[in-house]
N, C-alpha and C. Protein backbone atom coordinates (compact mmCIF):
# COMPACT_ATOMS: atom_id res chain seq x y z
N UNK A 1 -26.48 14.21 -36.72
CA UNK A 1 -25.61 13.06 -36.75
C UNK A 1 -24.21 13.44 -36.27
N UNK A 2 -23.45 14.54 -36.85
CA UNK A 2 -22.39 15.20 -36.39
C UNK A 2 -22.42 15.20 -34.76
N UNK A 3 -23.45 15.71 -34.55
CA UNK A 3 -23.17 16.13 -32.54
C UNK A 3 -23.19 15.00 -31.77
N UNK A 4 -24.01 13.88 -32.38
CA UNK A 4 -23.96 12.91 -32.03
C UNK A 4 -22.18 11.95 -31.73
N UNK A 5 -21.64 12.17 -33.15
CA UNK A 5 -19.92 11.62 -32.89
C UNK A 5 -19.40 12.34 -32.22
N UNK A 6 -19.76 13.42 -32.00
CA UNK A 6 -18.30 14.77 -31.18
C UNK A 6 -18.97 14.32 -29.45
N UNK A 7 -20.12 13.65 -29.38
CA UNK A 7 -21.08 13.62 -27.73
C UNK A 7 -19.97 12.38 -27.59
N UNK A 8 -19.89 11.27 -28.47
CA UNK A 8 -19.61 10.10 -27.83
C UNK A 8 -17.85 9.63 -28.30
N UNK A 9 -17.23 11.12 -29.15
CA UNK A 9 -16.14 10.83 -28.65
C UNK A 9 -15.08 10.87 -27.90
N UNK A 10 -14.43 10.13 -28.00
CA UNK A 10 -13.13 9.91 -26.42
C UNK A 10 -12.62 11.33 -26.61
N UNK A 11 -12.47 12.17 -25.38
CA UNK A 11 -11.78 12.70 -25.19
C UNK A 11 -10.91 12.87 -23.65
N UNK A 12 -9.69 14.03 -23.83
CA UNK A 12 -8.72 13.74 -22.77
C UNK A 12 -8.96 14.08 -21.21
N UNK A 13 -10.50 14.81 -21.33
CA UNK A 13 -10.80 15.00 -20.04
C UNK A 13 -11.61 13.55 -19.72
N UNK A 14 -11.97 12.81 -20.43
CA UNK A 14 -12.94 11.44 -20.44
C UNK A 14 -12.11 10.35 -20.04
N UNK A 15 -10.58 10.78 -20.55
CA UNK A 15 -9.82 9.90 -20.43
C UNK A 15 -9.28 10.03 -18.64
N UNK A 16 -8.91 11.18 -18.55
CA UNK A 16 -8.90 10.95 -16.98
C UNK A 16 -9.65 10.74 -16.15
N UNK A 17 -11.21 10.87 -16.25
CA UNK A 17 -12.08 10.36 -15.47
C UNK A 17 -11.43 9.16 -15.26
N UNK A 18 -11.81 8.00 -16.53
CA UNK A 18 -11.95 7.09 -16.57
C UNK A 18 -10.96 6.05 -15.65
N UNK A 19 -9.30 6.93 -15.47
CA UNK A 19 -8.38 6.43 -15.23
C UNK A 19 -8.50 6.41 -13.39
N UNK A 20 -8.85 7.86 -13.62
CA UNK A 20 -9.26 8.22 -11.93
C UNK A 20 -10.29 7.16 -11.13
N UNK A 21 -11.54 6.62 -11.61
CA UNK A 21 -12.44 6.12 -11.33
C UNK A 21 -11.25 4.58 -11.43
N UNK A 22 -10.96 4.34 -12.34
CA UNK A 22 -10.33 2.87 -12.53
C UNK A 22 -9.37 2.70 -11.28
N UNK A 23 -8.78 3.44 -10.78
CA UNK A 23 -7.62 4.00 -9.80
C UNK A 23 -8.10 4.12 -8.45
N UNK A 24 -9.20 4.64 -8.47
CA UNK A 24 -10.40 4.51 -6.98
C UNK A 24 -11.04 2.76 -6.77
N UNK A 25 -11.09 2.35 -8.10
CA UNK A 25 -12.04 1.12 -7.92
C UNK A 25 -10.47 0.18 -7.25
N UNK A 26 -9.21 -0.03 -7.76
CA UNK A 26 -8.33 -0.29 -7.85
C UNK A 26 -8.02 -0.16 -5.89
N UNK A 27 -8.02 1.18 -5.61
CA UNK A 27 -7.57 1.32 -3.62
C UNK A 27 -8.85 1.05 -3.40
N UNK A 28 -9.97 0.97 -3.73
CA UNK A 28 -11.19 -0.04 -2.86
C UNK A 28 -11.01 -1.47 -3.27
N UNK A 29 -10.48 -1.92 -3.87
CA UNK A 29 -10.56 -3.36 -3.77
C UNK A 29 -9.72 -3.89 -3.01
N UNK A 30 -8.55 -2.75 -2.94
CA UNK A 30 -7.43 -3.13 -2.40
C UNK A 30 -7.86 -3.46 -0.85
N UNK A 31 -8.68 -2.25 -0.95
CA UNK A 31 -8.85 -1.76 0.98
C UNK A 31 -10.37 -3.24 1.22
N UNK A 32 -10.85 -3.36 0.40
CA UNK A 32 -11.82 -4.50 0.54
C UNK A 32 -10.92 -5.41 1.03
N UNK A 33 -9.83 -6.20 0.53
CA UNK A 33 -9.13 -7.41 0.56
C UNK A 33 -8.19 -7.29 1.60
N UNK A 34 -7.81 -6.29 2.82
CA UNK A 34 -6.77 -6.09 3.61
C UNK A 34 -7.81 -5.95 4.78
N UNK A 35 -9.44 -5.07 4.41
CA UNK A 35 -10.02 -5.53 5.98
C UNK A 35 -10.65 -6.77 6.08
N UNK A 36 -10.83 -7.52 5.02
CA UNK A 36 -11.68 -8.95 4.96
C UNK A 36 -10.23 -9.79 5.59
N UNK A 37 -9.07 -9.74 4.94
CA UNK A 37 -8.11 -10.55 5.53
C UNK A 37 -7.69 -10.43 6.37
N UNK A 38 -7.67 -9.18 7.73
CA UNK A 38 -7.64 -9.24 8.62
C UNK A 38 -8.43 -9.79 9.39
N UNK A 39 -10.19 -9.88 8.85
CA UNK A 39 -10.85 -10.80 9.94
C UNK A 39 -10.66 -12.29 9.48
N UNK A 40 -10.33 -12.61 8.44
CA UNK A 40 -10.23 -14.25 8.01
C UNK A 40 -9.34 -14.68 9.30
N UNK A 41 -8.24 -13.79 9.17
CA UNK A 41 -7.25 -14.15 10.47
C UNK A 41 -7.27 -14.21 11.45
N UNK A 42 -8.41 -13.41 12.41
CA UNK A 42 -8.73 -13.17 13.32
C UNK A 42 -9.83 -14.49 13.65
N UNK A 43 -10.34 -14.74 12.74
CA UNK A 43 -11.25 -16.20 12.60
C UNK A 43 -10.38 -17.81 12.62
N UNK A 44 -9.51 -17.52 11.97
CA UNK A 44 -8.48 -19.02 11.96
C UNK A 44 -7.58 -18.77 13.34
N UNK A 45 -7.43 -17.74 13.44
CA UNK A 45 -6.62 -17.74 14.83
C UNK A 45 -7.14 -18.31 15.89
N UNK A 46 -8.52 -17.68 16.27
CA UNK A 46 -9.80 -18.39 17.41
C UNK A 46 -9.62 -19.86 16.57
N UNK A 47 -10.41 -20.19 15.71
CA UNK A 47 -10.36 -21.67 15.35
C UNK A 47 -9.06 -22.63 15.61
N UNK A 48 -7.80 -22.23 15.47
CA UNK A 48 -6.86 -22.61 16.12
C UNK A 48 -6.51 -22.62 17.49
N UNK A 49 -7.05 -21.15 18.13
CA UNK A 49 -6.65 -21.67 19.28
C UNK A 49 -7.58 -22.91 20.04
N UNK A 50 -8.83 -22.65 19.58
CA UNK A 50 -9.69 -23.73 20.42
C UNK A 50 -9.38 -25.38 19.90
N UNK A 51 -7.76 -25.52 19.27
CA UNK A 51 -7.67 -27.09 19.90
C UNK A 51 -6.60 -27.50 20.72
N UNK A 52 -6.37 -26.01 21.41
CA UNK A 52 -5.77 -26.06 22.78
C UNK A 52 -6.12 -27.13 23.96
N UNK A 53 -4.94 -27.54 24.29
CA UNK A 53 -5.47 -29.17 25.25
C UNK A 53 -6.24 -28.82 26.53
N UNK A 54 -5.51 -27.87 26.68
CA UNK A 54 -6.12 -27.36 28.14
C UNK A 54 -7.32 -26.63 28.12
N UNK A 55 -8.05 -26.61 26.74
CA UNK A 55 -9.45 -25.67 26.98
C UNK A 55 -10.15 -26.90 27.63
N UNK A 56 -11.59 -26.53 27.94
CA UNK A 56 -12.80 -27.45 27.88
C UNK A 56 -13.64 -27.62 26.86
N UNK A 57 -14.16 -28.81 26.92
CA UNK A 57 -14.75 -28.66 25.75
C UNK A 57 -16.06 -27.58 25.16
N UNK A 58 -16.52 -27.23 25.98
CA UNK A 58 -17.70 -25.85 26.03
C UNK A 58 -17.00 -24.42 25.45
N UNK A 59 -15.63 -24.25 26.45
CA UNK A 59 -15.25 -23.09 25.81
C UNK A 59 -14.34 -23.64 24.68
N UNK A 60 -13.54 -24.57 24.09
CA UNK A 60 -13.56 -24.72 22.33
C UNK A 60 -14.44 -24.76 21.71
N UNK A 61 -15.70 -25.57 22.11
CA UNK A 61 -17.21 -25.17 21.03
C UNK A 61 -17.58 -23.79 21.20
N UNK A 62 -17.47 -23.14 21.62
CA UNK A 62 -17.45 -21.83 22.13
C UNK A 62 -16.69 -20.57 21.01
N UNK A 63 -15.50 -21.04 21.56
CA UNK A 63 -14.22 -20.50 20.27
C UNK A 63 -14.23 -21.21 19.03
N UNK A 64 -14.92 -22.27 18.70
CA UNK A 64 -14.87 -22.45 17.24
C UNK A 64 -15.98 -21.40 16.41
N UNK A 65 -17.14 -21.80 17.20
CA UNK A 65 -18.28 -20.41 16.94
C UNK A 65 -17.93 -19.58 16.65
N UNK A 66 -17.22 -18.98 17.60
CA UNK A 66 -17.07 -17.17 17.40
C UNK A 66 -15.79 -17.00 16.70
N UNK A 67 -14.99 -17.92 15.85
CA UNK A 67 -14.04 -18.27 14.96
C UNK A 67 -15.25 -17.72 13.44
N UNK A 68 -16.19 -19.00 13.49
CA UNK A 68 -17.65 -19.22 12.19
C UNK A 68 -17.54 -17.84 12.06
N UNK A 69 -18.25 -17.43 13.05
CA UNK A 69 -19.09 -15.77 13.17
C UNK A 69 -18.19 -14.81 12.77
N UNK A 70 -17.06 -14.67 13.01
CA UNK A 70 -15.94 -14.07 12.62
C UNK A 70 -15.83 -13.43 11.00
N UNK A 71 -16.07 -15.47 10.62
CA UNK A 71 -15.28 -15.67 9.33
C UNK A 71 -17.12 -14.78 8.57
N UNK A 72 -18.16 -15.56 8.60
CA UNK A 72 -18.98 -14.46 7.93
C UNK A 72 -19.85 -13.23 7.97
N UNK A 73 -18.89 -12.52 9.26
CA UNK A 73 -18.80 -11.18 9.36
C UNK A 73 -17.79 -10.73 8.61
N UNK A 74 -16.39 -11.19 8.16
CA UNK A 74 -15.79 -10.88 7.10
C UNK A 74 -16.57 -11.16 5.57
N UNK A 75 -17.12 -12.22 5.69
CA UNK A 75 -18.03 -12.44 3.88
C UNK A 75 -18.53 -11.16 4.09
N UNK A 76 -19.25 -10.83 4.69
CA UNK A 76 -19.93 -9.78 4.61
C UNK A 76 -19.81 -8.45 4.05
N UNK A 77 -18.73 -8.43 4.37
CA UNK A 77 -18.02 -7.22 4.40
C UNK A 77 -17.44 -7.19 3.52
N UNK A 78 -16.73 -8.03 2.83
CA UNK A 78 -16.33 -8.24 1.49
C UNK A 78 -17.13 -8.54 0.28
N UNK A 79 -18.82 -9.22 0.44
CA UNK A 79 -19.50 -8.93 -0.17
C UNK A 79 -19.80 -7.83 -0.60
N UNK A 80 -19.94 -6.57 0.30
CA UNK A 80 -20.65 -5.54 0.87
C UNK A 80 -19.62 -4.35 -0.28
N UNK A 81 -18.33 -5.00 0.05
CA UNK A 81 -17.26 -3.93 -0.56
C UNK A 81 -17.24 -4.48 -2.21
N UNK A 82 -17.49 -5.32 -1.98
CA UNK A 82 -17.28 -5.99 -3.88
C UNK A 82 -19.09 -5.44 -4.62
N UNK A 83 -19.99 -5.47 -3.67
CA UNK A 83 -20.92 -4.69 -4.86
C UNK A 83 -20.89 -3.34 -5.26
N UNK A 84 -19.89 -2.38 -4.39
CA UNK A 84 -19.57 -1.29 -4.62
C UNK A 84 -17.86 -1.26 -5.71
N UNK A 85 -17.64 -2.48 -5.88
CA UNK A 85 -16.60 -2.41 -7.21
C UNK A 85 -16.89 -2.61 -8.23
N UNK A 86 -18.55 -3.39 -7.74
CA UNK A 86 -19.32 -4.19 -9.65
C UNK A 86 -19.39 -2.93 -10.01
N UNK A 87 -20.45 -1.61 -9.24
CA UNK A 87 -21.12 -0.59 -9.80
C UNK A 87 -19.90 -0.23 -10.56
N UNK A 88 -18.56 0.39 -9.63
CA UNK A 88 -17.56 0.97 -11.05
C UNK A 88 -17.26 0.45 -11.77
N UNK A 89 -16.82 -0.63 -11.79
CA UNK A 89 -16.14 -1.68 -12.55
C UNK A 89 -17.22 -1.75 -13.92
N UNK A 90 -18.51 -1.62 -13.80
CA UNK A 90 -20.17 -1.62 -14.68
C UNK A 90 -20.01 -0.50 -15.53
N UNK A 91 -19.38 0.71 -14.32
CA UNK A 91 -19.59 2.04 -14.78
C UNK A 91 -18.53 2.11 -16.06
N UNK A 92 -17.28 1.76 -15.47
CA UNK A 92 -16.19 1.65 -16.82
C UNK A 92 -16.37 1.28 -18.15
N UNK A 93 -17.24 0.20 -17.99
CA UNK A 93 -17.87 -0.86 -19.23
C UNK A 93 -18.24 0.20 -20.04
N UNK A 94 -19.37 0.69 -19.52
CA UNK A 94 -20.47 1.39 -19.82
C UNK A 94 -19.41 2.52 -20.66
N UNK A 95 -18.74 3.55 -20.16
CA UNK A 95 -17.96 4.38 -20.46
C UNK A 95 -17.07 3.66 -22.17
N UNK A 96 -16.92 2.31 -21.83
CA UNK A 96 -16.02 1.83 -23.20
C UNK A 96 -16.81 1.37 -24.25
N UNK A 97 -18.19 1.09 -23.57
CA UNK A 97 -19.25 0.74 -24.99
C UNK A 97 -19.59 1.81 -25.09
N UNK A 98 -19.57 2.81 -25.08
CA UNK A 98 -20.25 4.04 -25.59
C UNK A 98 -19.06 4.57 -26.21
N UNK A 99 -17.92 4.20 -26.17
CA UNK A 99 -16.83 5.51 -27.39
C UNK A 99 -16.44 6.31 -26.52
N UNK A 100 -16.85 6.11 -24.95
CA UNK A 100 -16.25 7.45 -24.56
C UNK A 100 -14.98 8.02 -24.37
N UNK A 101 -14.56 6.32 -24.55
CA UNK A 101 -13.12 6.14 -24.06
C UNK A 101 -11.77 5.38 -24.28
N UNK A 102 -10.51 5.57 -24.99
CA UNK A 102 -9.99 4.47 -25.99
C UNK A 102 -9.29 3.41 -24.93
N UNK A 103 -9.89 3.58 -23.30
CA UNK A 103 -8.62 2.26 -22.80
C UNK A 103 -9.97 1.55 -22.77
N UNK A 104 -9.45 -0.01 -22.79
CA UNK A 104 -10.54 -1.00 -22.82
C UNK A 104 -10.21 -2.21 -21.80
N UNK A 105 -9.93 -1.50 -20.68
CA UNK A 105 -9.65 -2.59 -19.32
C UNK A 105 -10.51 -3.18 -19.01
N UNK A 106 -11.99 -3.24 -18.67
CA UNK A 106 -12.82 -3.50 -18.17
C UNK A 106 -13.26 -4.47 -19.31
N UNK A 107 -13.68 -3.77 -21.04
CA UNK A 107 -13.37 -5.33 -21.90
C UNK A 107 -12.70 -6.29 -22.21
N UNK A 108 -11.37 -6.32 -21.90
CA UNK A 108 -10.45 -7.21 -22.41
C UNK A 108 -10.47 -7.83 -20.79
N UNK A 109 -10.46 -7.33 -19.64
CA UNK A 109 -10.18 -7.84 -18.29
C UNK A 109 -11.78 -9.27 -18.63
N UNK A 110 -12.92 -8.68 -18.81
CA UNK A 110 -14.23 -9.42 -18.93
C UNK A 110 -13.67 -10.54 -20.17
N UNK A 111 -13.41 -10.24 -21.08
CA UNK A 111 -12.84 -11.16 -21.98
C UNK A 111 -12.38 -12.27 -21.84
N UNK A 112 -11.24 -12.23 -20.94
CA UNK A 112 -10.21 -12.89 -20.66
C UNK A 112 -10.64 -13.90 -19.60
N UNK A 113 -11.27 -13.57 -18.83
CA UNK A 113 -12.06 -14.20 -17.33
C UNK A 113 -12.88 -15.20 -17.60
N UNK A 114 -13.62 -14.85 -18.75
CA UNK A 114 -14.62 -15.81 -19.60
C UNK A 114 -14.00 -16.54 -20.50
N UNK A 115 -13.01 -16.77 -20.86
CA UNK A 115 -12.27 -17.26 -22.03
C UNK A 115 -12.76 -18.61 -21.30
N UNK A 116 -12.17 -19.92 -22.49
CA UNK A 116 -11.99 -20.88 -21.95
C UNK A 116 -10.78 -21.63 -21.40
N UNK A 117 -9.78 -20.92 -21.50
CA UNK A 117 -8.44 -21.06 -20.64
C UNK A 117 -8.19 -20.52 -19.20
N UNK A 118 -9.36 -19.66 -19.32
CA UNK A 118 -9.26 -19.22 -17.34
C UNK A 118 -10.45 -18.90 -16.94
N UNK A 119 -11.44 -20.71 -17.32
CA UNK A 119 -12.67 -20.12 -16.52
C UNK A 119 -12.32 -20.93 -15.01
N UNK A 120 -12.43 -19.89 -14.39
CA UNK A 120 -12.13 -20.33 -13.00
C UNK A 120 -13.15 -19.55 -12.05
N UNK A 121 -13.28 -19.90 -10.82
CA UNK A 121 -14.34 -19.35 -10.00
C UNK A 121 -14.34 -18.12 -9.46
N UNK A 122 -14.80 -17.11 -9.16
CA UNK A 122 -15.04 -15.55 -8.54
C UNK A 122 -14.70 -16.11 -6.86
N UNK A 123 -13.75 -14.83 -6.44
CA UNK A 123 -12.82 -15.59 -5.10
C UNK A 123 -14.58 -15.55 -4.27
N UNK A 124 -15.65 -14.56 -4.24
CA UNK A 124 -16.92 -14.10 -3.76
C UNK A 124 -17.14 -15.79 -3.38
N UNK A 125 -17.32 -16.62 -4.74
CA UNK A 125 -17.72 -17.90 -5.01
C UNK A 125 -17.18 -18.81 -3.86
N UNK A 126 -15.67 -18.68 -3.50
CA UNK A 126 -14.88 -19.38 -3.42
C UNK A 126 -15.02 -19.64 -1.79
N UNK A 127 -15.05 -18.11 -1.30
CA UNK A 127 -14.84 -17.54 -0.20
C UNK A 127 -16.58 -18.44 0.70
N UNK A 128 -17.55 -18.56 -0.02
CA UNK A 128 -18.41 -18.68 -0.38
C UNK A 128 -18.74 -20.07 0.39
N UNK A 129 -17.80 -20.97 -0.56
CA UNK A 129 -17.82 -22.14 -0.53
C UNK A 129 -17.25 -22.83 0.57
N UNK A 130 -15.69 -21.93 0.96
CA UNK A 130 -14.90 -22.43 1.72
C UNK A 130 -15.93 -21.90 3.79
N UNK A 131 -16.36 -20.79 3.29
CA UNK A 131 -17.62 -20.78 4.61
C UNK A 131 -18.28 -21.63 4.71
N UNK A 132 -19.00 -22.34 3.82
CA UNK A 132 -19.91 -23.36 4.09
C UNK A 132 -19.01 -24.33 4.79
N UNK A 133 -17.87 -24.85 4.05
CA UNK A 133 -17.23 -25.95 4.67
C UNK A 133 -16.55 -25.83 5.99
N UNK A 134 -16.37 -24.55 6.17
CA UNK A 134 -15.77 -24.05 7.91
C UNK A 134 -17.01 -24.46 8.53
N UNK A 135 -18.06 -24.17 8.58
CA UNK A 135 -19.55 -24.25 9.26
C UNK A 135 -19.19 -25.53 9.25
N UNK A 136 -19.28 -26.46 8.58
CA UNK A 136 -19.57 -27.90 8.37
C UNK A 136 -18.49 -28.74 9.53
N UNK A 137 -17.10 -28.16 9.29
CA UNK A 137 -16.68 -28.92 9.93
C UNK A 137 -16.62 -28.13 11.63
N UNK A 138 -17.32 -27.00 11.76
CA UNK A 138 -16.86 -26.57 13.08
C UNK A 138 -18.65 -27.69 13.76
N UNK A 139 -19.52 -27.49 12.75
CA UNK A 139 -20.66 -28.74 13.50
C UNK A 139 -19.94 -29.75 13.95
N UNK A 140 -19.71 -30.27 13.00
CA UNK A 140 -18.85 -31.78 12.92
C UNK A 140 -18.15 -31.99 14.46
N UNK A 141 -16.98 -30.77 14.58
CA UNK A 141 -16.34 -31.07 15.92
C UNK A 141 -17.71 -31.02 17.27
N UNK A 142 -18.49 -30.41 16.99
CA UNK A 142 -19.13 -29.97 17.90
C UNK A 142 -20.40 -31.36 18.32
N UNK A 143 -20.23 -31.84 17.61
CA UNK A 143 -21.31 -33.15 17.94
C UNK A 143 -20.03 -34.58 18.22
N UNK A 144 -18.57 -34.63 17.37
CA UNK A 144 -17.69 -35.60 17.36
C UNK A 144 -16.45 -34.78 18.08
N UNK A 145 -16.05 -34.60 18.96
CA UNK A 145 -14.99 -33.79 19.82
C UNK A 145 -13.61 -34.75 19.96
N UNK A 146 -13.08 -33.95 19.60
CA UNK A 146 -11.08 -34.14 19.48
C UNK A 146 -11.06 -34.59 20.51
């Protein structure tokens, strides 16, 4: 029973893992959200330029497309980078339900998200949603033209 409390308690080398890993998950999310927003931009930019007067209409249906394609080659990629933040972000959990560790970011952060004062949507969701509706309206122009 003894080896058992001394296995699962916090200690100061546990504690810097934990901080280190929290600190890595922290510059990958960062670095997730600076290459996804560079292509969002690179996508609204094409979508903007194609309601240039002087295009034709082939090459704006053209550039609204490869605006679409743009935008969920960025989902992608930001999907891609956010299931590699669940795993740490999981891993942390894991680390604070077990005792290993006295900071409790990952519970109180989960806490708080779920509360009923800030249930609000996952940007994944959002990002998600707002693709569908880019698709929708880049059809839209493409059958009803400006």
């Amino acid at each position: 029973m003894s080896d058992k409390v001394i296995e699962n308690a916090p200690s100061k080398d546990m504690e810097e893992r934990y901080f280190k890993i929290w600190t890595a998950e922290q510059e990958h999310t960062k670095t997730r959200w600076t290459v996804s927003t560079f292509f969002f931009s690179v996508s609204f930019a094409i979508f903007g330029f194609s309601f240039q007067a002087q295009l034709s209409k082939p090459l704006a249906n053209v550039a609204r497309l490869s605006g679409l394609v743009i935008y969920w080659f960025a989902y992608l990629i930001f999907a891609q980078f956010n299931h590699y933040t669940r795993f740490l972000r999981n891993y942390l959990k894991e680390l604070e339900d077990r005792g290993q560790t006295t900071i409790k970011l990952q519970t109180g952060s989960e806490q708080f998200m779920k509360s009923k004062n800030t249930r609000i949507m996952s940007a994944t969701r959002l990002l998600l949603y707002f693709g569908i509706l880019y698709a929708i309206v880049v059809i839209i122009l493409w059958v009803i033209p400006l």
